[in-house]
Protein backbone atom coordinates (compact mmCIF):
# COMPACT_ATOMS: atom_id res chain seq x y z
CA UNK A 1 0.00 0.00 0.00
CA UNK A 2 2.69 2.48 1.02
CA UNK A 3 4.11 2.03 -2.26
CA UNK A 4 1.52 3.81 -3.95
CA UNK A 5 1.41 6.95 -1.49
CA UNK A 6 4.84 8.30 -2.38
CA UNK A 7 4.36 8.51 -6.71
CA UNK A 8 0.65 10.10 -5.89
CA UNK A 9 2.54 12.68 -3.54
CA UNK A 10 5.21 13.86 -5.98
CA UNK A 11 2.17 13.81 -8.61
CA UNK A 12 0.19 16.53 -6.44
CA UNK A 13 3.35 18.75 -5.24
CA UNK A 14 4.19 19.25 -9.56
CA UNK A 15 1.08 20.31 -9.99
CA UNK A 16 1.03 22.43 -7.68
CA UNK A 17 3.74 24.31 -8.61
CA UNK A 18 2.92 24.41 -11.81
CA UNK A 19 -0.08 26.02 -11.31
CA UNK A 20 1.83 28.90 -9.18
CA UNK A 21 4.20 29.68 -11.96
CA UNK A 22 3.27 32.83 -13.79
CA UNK A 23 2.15 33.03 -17.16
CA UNK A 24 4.60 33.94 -20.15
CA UNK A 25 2.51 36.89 -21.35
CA UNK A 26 3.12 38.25 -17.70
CA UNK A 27 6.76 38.15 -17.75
CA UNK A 28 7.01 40.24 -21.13
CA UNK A 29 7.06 43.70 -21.02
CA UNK A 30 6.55 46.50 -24.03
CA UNK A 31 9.60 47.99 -25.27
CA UNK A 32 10.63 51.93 -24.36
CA UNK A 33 10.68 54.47 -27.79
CA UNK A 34 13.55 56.23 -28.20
CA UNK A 35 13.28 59.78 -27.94
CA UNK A 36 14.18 61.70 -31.28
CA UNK A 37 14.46 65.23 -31.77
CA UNK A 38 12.35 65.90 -34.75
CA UNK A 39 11.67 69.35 -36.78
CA UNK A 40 8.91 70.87 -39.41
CA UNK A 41 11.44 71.55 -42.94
CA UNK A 42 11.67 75.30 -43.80
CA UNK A 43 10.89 77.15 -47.05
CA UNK A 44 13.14 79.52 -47.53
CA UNK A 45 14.09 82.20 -50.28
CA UNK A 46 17.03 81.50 -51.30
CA UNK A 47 19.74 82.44 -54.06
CA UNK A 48 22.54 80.13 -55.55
CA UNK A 49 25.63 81.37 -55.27
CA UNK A 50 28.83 80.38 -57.69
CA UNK A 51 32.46 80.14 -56.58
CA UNK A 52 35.44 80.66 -57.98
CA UNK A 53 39.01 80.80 -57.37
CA UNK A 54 41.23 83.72 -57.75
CA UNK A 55 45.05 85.36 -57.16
CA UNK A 56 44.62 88.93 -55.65
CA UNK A 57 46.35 92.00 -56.97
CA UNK A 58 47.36 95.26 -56.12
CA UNK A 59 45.64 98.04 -57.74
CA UNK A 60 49.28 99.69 -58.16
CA UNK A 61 52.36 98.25 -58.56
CA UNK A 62 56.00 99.52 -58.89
CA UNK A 63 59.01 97.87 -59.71
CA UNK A 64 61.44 101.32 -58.41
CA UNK A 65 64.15 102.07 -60.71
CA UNK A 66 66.78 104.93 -60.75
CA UNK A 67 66.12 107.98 -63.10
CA UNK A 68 69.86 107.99 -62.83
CA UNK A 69 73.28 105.95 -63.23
CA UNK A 70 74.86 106.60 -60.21
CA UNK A 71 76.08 105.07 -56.72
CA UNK A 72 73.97 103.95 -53.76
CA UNK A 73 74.76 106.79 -50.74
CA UNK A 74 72.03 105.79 -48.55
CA UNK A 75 69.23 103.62 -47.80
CA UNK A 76 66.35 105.83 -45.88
CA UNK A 77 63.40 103.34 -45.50
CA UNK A 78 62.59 100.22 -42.97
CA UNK A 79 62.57 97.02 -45.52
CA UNK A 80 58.58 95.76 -45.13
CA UNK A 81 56.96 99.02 -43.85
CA UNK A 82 54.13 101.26 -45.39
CA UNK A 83 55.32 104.08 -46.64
CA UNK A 84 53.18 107.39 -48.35
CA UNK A 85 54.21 108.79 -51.73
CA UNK A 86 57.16 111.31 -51.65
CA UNK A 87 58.56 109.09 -49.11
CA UNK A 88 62.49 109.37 -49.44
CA UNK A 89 63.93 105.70 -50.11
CA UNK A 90 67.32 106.32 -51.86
CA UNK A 91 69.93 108.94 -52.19
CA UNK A 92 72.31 108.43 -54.91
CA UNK A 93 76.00 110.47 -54.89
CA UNK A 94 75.15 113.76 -55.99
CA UNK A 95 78.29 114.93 -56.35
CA UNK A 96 79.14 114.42 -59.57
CA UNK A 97 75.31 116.09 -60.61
CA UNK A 98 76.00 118.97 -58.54
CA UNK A 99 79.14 119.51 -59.87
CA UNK A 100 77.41 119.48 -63.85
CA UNK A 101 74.86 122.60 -62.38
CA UNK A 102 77.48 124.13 -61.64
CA UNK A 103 79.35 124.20 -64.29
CA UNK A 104 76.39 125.39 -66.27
CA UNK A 105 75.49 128.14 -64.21
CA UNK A 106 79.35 129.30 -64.75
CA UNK A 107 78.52 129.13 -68.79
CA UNK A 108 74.79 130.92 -68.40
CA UNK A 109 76.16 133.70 -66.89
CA UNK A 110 78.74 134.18 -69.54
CA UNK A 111 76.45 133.92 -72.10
CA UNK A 112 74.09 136.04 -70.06
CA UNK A 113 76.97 138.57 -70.41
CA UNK A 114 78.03 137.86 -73.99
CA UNK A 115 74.15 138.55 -74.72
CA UNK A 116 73.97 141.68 -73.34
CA UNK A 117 77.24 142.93 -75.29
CA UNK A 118 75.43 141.79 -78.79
CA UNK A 119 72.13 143.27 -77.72
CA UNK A 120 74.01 146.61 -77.18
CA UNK A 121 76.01 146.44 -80.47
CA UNK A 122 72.77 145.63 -82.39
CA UNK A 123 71.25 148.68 -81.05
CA UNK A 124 74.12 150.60 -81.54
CA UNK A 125 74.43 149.23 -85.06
CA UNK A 126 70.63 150.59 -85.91
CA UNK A 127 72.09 154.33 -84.55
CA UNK A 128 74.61 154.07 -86.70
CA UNK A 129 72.55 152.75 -89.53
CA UNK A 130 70.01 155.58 -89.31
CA UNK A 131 73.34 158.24 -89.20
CA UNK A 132 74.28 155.86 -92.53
CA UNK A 133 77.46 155.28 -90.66
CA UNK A 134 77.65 151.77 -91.31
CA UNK A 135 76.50 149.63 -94.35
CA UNK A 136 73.59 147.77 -93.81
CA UNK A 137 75.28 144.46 -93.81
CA UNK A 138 77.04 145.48 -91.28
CA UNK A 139 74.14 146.21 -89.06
CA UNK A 140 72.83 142.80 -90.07
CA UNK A 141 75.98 140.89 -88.87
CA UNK A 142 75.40 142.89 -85.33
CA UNK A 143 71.44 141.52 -85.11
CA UNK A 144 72.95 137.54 -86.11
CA UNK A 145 75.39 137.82 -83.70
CA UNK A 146 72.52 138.51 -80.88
CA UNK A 147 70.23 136.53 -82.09
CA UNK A 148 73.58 133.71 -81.52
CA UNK A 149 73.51 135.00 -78.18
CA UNK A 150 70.23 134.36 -77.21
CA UNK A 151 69.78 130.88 -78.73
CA UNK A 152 73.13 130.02 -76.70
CA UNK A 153 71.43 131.42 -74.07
CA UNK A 154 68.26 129.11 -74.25
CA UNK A 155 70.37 126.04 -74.77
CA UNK A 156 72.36 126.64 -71.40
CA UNK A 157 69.39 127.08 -69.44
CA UNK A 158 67.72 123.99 -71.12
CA UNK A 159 71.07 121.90 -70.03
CA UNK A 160 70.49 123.44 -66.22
CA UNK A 161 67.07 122.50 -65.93
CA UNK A 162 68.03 118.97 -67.39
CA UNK A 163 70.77 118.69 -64.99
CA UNK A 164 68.66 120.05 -62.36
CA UNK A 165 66.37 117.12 -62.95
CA UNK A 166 69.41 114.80 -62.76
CA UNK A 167 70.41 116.36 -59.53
CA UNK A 168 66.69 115.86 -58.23
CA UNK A 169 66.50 112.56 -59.07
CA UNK A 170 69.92 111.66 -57.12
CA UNK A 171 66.80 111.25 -54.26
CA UNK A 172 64.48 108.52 -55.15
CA UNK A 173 61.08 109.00 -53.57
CA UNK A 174 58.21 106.98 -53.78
CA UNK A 175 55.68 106.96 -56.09
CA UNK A 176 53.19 105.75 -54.47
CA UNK A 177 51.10 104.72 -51.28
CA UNK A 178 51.46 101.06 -50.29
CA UNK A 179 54.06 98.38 -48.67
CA UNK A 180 57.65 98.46 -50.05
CA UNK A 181 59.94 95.55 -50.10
CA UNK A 182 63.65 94.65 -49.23
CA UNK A 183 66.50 96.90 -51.12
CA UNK A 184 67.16 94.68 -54.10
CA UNK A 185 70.70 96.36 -54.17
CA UNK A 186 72.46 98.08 -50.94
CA UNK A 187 74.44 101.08 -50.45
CA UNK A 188 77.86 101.32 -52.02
CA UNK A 189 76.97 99.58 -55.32
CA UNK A 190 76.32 101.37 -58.70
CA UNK A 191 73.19 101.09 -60.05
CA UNK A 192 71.99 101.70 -63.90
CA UNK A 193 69.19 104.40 -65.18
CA UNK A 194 66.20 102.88 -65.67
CA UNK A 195 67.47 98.93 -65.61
CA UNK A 196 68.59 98.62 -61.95
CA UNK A 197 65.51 97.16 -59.96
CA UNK A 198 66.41 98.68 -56.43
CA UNK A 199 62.65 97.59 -54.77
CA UNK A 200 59.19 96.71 -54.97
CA UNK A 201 56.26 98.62 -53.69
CA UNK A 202 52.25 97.27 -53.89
CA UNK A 203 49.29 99.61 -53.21
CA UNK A 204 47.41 97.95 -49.91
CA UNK A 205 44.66 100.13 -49.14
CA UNK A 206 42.85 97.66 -51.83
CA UNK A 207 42.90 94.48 -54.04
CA UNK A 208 41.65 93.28 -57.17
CA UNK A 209 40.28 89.36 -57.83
CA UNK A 210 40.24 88.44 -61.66
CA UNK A 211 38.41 85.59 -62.30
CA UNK A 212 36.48 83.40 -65.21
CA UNK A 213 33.07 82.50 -65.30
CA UNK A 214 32.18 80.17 -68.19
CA UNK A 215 30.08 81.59 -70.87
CA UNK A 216 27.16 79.54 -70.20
CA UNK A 217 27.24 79.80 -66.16
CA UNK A 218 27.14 84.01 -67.40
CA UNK A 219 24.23 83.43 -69.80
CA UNK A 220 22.29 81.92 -67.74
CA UNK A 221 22.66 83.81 -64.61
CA UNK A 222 24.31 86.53 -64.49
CA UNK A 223 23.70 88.18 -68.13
CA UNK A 224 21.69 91.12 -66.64
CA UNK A 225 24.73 92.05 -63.89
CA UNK A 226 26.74 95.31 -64.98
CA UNK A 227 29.70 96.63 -63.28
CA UNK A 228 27.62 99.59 -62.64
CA UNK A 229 25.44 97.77 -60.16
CA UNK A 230 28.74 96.74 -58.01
CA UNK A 231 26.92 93.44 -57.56
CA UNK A 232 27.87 91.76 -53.94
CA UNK A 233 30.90 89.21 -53.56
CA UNK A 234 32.43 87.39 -50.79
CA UNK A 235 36.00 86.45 -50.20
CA UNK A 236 37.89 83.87 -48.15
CA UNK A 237 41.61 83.58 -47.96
CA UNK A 238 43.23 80.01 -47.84
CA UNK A 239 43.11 78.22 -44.51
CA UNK A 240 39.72 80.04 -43.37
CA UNK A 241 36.40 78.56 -43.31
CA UNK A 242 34.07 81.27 -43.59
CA UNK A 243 33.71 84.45 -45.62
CA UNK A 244 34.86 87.62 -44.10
CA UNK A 245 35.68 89.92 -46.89
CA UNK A 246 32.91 91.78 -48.63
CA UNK A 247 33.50 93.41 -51.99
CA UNK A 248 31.99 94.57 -55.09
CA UNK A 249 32.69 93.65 -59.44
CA UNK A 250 33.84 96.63 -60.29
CA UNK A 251 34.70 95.66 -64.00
CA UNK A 252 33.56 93.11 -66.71
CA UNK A 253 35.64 92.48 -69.91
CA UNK A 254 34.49 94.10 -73.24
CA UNK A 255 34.14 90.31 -74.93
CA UNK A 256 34.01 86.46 -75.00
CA UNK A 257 37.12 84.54 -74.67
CA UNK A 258 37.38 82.63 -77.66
CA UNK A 259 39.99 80.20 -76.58
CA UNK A 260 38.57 79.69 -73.40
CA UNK A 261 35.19 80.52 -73.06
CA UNK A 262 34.99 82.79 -70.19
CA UNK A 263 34.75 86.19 -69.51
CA UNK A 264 36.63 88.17 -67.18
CA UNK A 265 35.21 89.84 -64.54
CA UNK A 266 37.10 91.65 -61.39
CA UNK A 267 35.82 92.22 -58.16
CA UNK A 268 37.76 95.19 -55.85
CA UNK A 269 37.91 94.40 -51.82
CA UNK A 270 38.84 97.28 -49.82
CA UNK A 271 40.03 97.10 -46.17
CA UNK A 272 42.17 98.95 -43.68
CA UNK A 273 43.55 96.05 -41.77
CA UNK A 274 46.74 95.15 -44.10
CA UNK A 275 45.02 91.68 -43.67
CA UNK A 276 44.93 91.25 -47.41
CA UNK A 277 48.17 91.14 -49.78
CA UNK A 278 48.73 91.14 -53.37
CA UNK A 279 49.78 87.20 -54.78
CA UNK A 280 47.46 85.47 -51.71
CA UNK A 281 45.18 82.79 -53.09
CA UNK A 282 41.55 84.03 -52.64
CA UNK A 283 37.95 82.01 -52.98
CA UNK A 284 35.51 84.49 -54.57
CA UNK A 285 31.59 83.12 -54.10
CA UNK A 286 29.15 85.27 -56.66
CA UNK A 287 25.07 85.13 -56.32
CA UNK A 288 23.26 84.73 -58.38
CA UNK A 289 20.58 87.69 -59.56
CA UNK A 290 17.57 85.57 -59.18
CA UNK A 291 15.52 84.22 -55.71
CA UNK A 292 13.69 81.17 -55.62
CA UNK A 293 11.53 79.32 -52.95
CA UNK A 294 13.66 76.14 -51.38
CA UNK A 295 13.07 73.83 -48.56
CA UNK A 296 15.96 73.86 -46.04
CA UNK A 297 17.47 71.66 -43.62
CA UNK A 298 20.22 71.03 -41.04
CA UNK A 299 23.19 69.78 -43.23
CA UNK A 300 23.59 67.06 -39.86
CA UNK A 301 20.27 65.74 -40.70
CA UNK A 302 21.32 64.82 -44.47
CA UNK A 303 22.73 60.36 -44.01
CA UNK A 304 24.92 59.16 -47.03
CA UNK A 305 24.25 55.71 -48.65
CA UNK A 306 26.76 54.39 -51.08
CA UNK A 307 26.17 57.21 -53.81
CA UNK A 308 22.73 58.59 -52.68
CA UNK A 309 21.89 61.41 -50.30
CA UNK A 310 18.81 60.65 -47.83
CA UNK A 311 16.79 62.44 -44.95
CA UNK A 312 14.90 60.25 -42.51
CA UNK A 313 10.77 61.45 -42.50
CA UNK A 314 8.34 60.76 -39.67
CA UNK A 315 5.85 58.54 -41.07
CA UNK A 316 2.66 57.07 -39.66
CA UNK A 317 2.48 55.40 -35.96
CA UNK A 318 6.23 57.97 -35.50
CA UNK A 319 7.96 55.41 -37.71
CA UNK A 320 10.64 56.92 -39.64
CA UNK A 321 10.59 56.52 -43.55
CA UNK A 322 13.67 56.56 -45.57
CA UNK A 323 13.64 59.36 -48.40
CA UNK A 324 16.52 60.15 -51.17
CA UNK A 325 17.11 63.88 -51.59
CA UNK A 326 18.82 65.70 -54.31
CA UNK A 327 20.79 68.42 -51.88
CA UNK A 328 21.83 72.43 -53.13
CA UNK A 329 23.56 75.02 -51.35
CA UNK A 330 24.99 75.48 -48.18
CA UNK A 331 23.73 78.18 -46.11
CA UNK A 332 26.18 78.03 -43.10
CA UNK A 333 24.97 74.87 -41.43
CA UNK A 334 22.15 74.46 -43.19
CA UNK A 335 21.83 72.81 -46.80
CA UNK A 336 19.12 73.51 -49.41
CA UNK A 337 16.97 70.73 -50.83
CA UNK A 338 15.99 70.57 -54.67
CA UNK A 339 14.18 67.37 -54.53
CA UNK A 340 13.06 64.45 -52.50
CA UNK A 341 11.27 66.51 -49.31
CA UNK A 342 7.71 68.44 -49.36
CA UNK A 343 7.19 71.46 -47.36
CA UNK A 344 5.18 69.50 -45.12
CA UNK A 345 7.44 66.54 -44.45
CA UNK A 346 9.21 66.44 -40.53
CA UNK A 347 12.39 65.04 -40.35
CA UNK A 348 14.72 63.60 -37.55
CA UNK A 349 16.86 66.48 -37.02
CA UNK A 350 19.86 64.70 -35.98
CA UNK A 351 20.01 62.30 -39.24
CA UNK A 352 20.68 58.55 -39.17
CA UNK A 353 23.48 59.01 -35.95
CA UNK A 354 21.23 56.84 -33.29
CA UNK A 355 18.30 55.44 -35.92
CA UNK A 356 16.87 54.06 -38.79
CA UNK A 357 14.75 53.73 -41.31
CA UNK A 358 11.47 51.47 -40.17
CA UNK A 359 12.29 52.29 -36.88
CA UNK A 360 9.63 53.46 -34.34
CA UNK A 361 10.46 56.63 -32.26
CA UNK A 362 9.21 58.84 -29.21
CA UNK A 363 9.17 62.20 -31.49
CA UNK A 364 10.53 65.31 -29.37
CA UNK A 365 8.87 68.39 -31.73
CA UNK A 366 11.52 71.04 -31.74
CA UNK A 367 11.57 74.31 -33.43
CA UNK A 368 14.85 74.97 -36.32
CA UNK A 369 16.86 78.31 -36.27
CA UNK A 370 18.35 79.90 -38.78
CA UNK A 371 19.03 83.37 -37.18
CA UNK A 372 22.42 85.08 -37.99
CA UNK A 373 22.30 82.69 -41.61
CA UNK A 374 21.95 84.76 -44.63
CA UNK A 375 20.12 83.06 -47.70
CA UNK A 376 19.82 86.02 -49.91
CA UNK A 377 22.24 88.36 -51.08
CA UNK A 378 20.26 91.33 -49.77
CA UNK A 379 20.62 89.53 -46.22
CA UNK A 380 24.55 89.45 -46.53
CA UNK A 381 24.46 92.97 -47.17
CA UNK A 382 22.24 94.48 -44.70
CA UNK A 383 23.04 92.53 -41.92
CA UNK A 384 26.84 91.74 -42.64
CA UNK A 385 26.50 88.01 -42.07
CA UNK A 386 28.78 86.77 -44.59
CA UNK A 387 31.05 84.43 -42.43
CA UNK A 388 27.95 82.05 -42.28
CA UNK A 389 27.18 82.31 -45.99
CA UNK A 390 28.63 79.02 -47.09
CA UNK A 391 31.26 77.37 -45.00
CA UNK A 392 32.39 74.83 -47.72
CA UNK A 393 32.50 74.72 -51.58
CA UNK A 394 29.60 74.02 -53.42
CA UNK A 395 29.56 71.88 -56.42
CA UNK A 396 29.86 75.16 -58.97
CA UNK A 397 32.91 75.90 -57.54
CA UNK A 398 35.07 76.71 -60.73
């Protein structure tokens, strides 16, 4: 009998635990949405704007020669340092120059003297003509001989004033505003009129940017601009990010390239901060005349797959929706949509960084800002926000 009581007694203690244990549906638990910052797109106007690459000039430049052959004497200028015009730079020896006005203001005054002599036999002469004294051939010699006088005379003083000039340019001033370079030859050694290259000065006060734009790009866009209307440019020097120069085209070639197929057009930048010099490699963005209607979003926001550009959309039920965009310009860090996004469309504004596509989020509605970014060119302008124009090239960079 007792062999029966023990298997009935394990029996009843299984089921009774089984029928404590929990059920599985009570052990699951829904999963926690992650929390996504999410944003409206904005419509903005906006215009394109074209870059291209440039070296800057200066407006004036002067490769100083002597007037005259002579030796260096002195050196009167700091090597690097602005100097105005009429600045003294060199003094040649003017010894041997002085010593040549001299000489000729030794010979004017004897031919000042010798003049007066003939003038007072000519008159003398017509006394003695009048008295019939002396034959009229006579008299005639008398009024040559002056007349000898006087063009010796006018000869002298034409040598003085040359050497004069000579003796003037002994000090070499400068012709110009602007920096001035090293001394390309130092005191003591002789330099040649006119060949001897003694410095360099550049204008600095402002600088020109030449620069192409293809014939087409200029047909299309910009065929209406005149330098007339100083139409808006920005600058950027190598190794800077932004934009901080502001300037103006201030001329546009008469004609078509033929060879090339681009016109030249200059734009002038002026500052007072010597922060700009002539030979520096300069990025020159352009805008273009016309405004059009774009939808724009953080740049972050924009995920890269393989060879396409996509934005990530919130869909129905907050699940986000993959969506291939065709991206524009930067607007400091912001980017310009041409296709793929509708102006009604709310994306994740951080991009694919923590999700995905098909996943399901907690949306967190914030609100995008785009103060202190200029879109327009009449926003650069007024408000002087150029440094957050563009902060990279575009794809029309030329």
């Amino acid at each position: 009998m007792y062999k029966y009581i023990i298997p009935v007694a394990i029996a009843i203690s299984t089921l009774t635990l089984t029928a404590c244990s929990p059920e599985p549906s009570q052990v699951a638990q829904q999963p926690q949405l992650q929390s996504i910052d999410v944003a409206e797109v904005m419509v903005k106007p906006v215009q394109s704007w074209h870059t291209y690459t440039s070296r800057l000039e200066a407006p004036e430049q002067v490769a100083l020669k002597p007037r005259v052959s002579g030796v260096i004497d002195h050196i009167a200028f700091n090597e690097g340092q602005q100097i105005k015009q009429g600045d003294l730079l060199f003094t040649l020896d003017n010894r041997p120059f002085s010593a040549i006005v001299a000489s000729l203001d030794a010979q004017i005054n004897s031919a000042k003297a010798a003049l007066t002599q003939a003038r007072s036999e000519e008159q003398r002469a017509i006394r003695l003509t009048e008295q019939k004294a002396i034959s009229t051939e006579q008299a005639e010699s008398r009024t040559s001989t002056l007349r000898q006088r006087e063009a010796q005379l006018a000869a002298l003083q034409a040598q003085l004033k040359a050497a004069q000039l000579d003796l003037e340019f002994t000090e070499i001033r400068s012709p110009i505003d602007g920096l001035i370079s090293r001394a390309n030859i130092t005191k003591g050694n002789n330099v040649l009129a006119g060949q001897s290259v003694l410095t360099t000065i550049v204008s600095n006060k402002a600088m020109y940017a030449y620069f192409d734009i293809d014939e087409r790009t200029w047909n299309n866009v910009f065929a209406n601009v005149t330098a007339a209307d100083k139409q808006h440019v920005v600058m950027q020097k190598i190794g800077q990010e932004d934009f901080p120069y502001q300037g103006y085209i201030d001329f546009i070639d008469n004609q078509i390239n033929a060879a090339t197929g681009t016109l030249r057009v200059r734009a002038v930048f002026n500052e007072d901060q010597n922060q700009l010099r002539a030979g520096s490699f300069a990025r020159i963005k352009m805008a273009a005349t016309t405004i059009t209607d774009r939808i724009v979003i953080p740049a972050r926001a924009i995920g890269t797959d393989l060879k396409n550009r996509f934005v990530l959309v919130v869909g129905d039920n907050n699940i986000l929706q993959y969506k291939q965009v065709e991206v524009g310009e930067r607007y400091g860090n912001f980017r310009a949509i041409t296709s793929g996004l509708t102006a009604t469309d709310i994306i994740a504004v951080n991009g694919p960084a923590r999700v995905g596509p098909g996943m399901p989020i907690a949306p967190n509605h914030i609100t995008l800002d785009s103060s202190g970014v200029a879109f327009t060119l009449s926003s650069v302008a007024d408000s002087n926000l150029s440094a957050e124009i563009m902060s990279k090239p575009t794809s029309k960079e030329s």
